[in-house]
Structures are given as structure tokens and as C-alpha cells.
PDB file of N, CA and C in Angstrom:
ATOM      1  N   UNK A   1      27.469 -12.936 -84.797  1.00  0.00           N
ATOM      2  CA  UNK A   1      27.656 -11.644 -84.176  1.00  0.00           C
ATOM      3  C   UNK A   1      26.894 -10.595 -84.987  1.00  0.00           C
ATOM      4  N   UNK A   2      26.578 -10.142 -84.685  1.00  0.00           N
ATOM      5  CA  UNK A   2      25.538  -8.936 -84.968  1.00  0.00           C
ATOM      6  C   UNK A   2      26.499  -7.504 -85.379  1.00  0.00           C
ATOM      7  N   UNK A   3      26.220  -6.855 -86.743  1.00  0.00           N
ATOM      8  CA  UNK A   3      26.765  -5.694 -86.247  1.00  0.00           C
ATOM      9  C   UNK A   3      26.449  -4.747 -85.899  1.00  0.00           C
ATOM     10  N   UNK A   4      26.886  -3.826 -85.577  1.00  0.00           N
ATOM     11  CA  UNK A   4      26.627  -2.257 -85.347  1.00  0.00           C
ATOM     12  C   UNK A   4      25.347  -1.668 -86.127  1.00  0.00           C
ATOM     13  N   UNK A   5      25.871  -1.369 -87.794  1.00  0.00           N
ATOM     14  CA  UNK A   5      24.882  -0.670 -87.991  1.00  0.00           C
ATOM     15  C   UNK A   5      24.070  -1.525 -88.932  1.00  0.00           C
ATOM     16  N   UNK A   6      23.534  -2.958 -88.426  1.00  0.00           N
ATOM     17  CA  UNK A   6      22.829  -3.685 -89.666  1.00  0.00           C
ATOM     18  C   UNK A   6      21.838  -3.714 -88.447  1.00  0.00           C
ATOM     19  N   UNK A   7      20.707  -2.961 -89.005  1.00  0.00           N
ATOM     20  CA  UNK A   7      19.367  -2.698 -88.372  1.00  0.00           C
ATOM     21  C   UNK A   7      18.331  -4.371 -88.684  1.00  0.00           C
ATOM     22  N   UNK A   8      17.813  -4.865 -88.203  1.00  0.00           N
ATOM     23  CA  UNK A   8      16.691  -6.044 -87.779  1.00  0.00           C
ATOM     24  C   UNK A   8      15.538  -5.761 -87.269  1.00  0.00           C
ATOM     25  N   UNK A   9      14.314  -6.138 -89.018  1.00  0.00           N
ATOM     26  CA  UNK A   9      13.229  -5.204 -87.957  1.00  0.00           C
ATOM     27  C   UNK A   9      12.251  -6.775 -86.987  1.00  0.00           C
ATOM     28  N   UNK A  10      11.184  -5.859 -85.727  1.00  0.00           N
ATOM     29  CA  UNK A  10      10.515  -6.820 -85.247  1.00  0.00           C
ATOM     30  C   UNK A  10       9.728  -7.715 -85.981  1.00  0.00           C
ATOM     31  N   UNK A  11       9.771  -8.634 -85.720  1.00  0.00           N
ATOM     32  CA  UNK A  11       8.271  -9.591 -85.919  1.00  0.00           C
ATOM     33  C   UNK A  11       7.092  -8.955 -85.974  1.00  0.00           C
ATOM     34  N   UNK A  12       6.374  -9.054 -86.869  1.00  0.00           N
ATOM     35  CA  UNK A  12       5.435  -8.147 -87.724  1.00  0.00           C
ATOM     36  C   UNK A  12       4.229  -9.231 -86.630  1.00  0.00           C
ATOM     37  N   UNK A  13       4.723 -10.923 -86.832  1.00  0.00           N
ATOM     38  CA  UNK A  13       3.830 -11.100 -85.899  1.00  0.00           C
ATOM     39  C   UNK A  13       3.589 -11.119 -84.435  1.00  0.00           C
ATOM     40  N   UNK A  14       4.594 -11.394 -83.980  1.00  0.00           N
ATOM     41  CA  UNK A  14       4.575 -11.737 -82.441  1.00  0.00           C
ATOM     42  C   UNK A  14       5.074 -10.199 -81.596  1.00  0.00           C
ATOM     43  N   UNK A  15       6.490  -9.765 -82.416  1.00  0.00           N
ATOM     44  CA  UNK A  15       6.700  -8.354 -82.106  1.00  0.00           C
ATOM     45  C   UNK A  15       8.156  -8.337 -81.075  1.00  0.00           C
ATOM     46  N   UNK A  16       8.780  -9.724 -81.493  1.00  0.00           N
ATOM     47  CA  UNK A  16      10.026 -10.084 -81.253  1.00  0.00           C
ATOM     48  C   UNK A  16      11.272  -9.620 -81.491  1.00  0.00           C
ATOM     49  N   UNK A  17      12.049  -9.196 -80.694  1.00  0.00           N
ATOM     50  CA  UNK A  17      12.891  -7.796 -81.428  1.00  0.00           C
ATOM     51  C   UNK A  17      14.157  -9.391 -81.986  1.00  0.00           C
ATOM     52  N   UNK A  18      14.401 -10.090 -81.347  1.00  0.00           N
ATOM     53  CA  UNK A  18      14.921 -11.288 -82.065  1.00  0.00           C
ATOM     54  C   UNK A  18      15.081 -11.927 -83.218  1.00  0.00           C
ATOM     55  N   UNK A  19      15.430 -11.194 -84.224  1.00  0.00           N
ATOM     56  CA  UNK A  19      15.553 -12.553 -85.792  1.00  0.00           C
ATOM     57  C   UNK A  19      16.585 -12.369 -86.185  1.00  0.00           C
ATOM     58  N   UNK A  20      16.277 -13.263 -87.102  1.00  0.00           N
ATOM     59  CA  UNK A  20      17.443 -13.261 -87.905  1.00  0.00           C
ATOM     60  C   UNK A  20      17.402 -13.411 -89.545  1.00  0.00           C
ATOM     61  N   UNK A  21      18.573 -13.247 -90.692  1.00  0.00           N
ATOM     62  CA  UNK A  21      18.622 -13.355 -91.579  1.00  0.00           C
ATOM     63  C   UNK A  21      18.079 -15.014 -92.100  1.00  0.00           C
ATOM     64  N   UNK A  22      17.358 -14.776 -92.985  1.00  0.00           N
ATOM     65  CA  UNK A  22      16.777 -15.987 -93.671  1.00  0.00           C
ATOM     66  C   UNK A  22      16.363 -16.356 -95.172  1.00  0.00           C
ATOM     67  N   UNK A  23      17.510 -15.861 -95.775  1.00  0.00           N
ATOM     68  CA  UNK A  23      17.305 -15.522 -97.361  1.00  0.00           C
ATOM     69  C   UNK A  23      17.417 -14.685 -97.970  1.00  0.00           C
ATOM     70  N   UNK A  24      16.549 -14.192 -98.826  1.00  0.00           N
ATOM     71  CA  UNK A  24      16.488 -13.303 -99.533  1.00  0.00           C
ATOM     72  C   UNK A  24      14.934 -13.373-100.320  1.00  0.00           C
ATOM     73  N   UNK A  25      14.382 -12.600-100.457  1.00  0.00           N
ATOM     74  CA  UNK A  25      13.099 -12.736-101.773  1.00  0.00           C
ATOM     75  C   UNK A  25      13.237 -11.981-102.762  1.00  0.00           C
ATOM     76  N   UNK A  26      13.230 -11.897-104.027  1.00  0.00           N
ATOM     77  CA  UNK A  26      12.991 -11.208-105.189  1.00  0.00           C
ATOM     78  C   UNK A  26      12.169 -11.177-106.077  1.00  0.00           C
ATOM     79  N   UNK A  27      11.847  -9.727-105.818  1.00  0.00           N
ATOM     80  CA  UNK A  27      10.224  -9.249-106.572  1.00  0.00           C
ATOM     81  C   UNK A  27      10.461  -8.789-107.740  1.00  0.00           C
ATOM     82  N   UNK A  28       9.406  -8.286-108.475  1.00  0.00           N
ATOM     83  CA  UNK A  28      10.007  -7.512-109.696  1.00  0.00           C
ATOM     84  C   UNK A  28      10.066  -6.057-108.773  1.00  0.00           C
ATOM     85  N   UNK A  29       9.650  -5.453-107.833  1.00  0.00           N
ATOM     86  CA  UNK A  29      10.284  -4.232-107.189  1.00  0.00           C
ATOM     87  C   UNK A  29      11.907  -4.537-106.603  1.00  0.00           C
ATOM     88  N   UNK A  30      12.334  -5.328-106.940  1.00  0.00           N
ATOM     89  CA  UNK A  30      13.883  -5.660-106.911  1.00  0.00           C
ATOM     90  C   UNK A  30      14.317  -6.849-105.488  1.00  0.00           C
ATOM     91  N   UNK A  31      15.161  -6.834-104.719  1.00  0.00           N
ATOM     92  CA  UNK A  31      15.777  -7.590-103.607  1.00  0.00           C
ATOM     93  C   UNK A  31      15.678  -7.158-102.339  1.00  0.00           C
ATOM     94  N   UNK A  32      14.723  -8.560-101.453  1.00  0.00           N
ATOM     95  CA  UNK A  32      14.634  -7.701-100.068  1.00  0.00           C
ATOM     96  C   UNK A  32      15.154  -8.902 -99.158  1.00  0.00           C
ATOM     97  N   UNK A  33      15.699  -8.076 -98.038  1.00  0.00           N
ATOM     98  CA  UNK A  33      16.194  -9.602 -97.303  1.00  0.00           C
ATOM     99  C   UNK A  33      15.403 -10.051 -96.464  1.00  0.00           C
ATOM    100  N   UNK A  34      15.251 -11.609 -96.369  1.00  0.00           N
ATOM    101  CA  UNK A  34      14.028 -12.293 -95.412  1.00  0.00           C
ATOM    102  C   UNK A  34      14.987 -12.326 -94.176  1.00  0.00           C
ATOM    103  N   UNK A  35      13.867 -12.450 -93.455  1.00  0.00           N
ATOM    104  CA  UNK A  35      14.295 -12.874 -91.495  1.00  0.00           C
ATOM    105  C   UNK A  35      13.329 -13.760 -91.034  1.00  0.00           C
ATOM    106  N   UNK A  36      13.436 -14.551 -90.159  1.00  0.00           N
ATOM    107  CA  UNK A  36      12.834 -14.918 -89.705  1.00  0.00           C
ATOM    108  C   UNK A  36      12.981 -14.977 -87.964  1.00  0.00           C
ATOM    109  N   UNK A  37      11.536 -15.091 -87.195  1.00  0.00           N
ATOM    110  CA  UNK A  37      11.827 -14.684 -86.001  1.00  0.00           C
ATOM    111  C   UNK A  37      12.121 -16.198 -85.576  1.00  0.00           C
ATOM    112  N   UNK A  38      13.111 -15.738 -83.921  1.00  0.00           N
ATOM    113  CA  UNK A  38      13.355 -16.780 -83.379  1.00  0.00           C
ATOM    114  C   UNK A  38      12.431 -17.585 -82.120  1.00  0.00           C
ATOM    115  N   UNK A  39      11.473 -16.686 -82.033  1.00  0.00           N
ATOM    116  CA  UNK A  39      10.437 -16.851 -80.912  1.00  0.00           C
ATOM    117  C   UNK A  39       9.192 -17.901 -81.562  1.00  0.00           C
ATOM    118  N   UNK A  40       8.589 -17.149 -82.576  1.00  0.00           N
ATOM    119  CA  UNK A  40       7.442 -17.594 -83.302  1.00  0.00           C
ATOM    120  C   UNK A  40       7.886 -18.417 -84.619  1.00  0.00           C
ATOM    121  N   UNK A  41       8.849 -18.635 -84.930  1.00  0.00           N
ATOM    122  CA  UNK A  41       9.348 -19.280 -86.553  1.00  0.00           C
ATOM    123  C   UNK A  41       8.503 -18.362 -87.348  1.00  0.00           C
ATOM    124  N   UNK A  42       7.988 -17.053 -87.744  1.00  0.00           N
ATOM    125  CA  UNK A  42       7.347 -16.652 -88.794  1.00  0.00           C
ATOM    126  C   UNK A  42       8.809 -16.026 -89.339  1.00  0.00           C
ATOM    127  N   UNK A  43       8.260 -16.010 -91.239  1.00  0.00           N
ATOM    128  CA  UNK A  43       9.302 -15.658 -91.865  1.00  0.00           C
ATOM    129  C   UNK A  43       8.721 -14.089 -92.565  1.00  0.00           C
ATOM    130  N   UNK A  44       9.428 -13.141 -92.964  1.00  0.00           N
ATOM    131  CA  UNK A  44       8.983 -11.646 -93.471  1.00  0.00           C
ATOM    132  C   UNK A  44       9.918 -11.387 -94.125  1.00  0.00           C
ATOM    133  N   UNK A  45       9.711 -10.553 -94.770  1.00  0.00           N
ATOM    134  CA  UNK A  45      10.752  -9.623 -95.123  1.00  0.00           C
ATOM    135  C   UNK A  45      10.522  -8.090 -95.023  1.00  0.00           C
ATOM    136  N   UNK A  46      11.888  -7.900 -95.416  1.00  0.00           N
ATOM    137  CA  UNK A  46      12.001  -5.822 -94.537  1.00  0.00           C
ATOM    138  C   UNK A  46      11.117  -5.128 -96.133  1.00  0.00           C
ATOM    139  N   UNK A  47      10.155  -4.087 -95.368  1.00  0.00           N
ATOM    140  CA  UNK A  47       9.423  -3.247 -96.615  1.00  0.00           C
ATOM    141  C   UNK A  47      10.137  -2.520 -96.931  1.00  0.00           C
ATOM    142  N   UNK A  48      11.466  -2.347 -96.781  1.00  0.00           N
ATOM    143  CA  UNK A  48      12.071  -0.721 -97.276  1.00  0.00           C
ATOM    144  C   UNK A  48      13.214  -1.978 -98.252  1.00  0.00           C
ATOM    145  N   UNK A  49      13.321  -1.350 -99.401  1.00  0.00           N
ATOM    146  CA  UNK A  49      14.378  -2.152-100.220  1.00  0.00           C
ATOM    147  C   UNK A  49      15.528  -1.574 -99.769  1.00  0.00           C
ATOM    148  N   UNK A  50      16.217  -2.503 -99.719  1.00  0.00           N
ATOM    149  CA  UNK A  50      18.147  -2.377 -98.770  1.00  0.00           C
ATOM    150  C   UNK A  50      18.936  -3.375 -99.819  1.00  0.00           C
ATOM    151  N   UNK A  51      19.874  -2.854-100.017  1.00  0.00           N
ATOM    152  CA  UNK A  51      21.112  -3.357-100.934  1.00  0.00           C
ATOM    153  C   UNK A  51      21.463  -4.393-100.471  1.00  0.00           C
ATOM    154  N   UNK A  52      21.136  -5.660-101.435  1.00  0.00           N
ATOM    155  CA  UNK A  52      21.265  -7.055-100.699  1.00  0.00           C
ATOM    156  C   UNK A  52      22.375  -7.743-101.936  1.00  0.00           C
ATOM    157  N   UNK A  53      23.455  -8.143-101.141  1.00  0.00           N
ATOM    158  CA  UNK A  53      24.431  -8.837-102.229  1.00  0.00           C
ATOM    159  C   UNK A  53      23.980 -10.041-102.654  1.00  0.00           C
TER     160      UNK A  53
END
């Protein structure tokens, strides 16, 4: 279930408003959460750093 205010951005490639959570990556610019889309299988992560437990 999806919530309210947990924003999911598009597919950077295909442009799929569809993904989902798929990890996490950590840079030395700190913790970003991965998604991956459900259309195309590409995996990204969000450019804005968001408080990831």
C-alpha cells in the first residue's frame, strides 16, 4: 500500500509513474533510496537526499 505523503519519482528512463522501493545506495553525500521501475526493470535512485532509515 502506498502512502499518502511518500512521494515516487518517474523513471528517469522510460517515464513510468510506477516503481517501487528497491534498496537503498550510500554515497559519501550520505543515503538515497533506490526504486526501481515496474515497466522497464531500470533501477535509480531519488537526487534529492530524503531521510532513509
Amino acid at each position: 500500500m502506498k502512502r499518502v505523503n511518500e512521494i515516487r519519482p518517474d523513471c528517469p528512463k522510460c517515464g513510468n509513474v510506477h516503481t517501487v522501493k528497491h534498496g537503498k545506495q550510500v554515497t559519501i553525500k550520505g543515503k538515497f533510496q533506490r526504486h526501481q521501475c515496474t515497466e522497464c526493470g531500470a533501477t535509480f535512485y531519488d537526487k534529492e537526499k530524503r531521510e532513509v532509515k
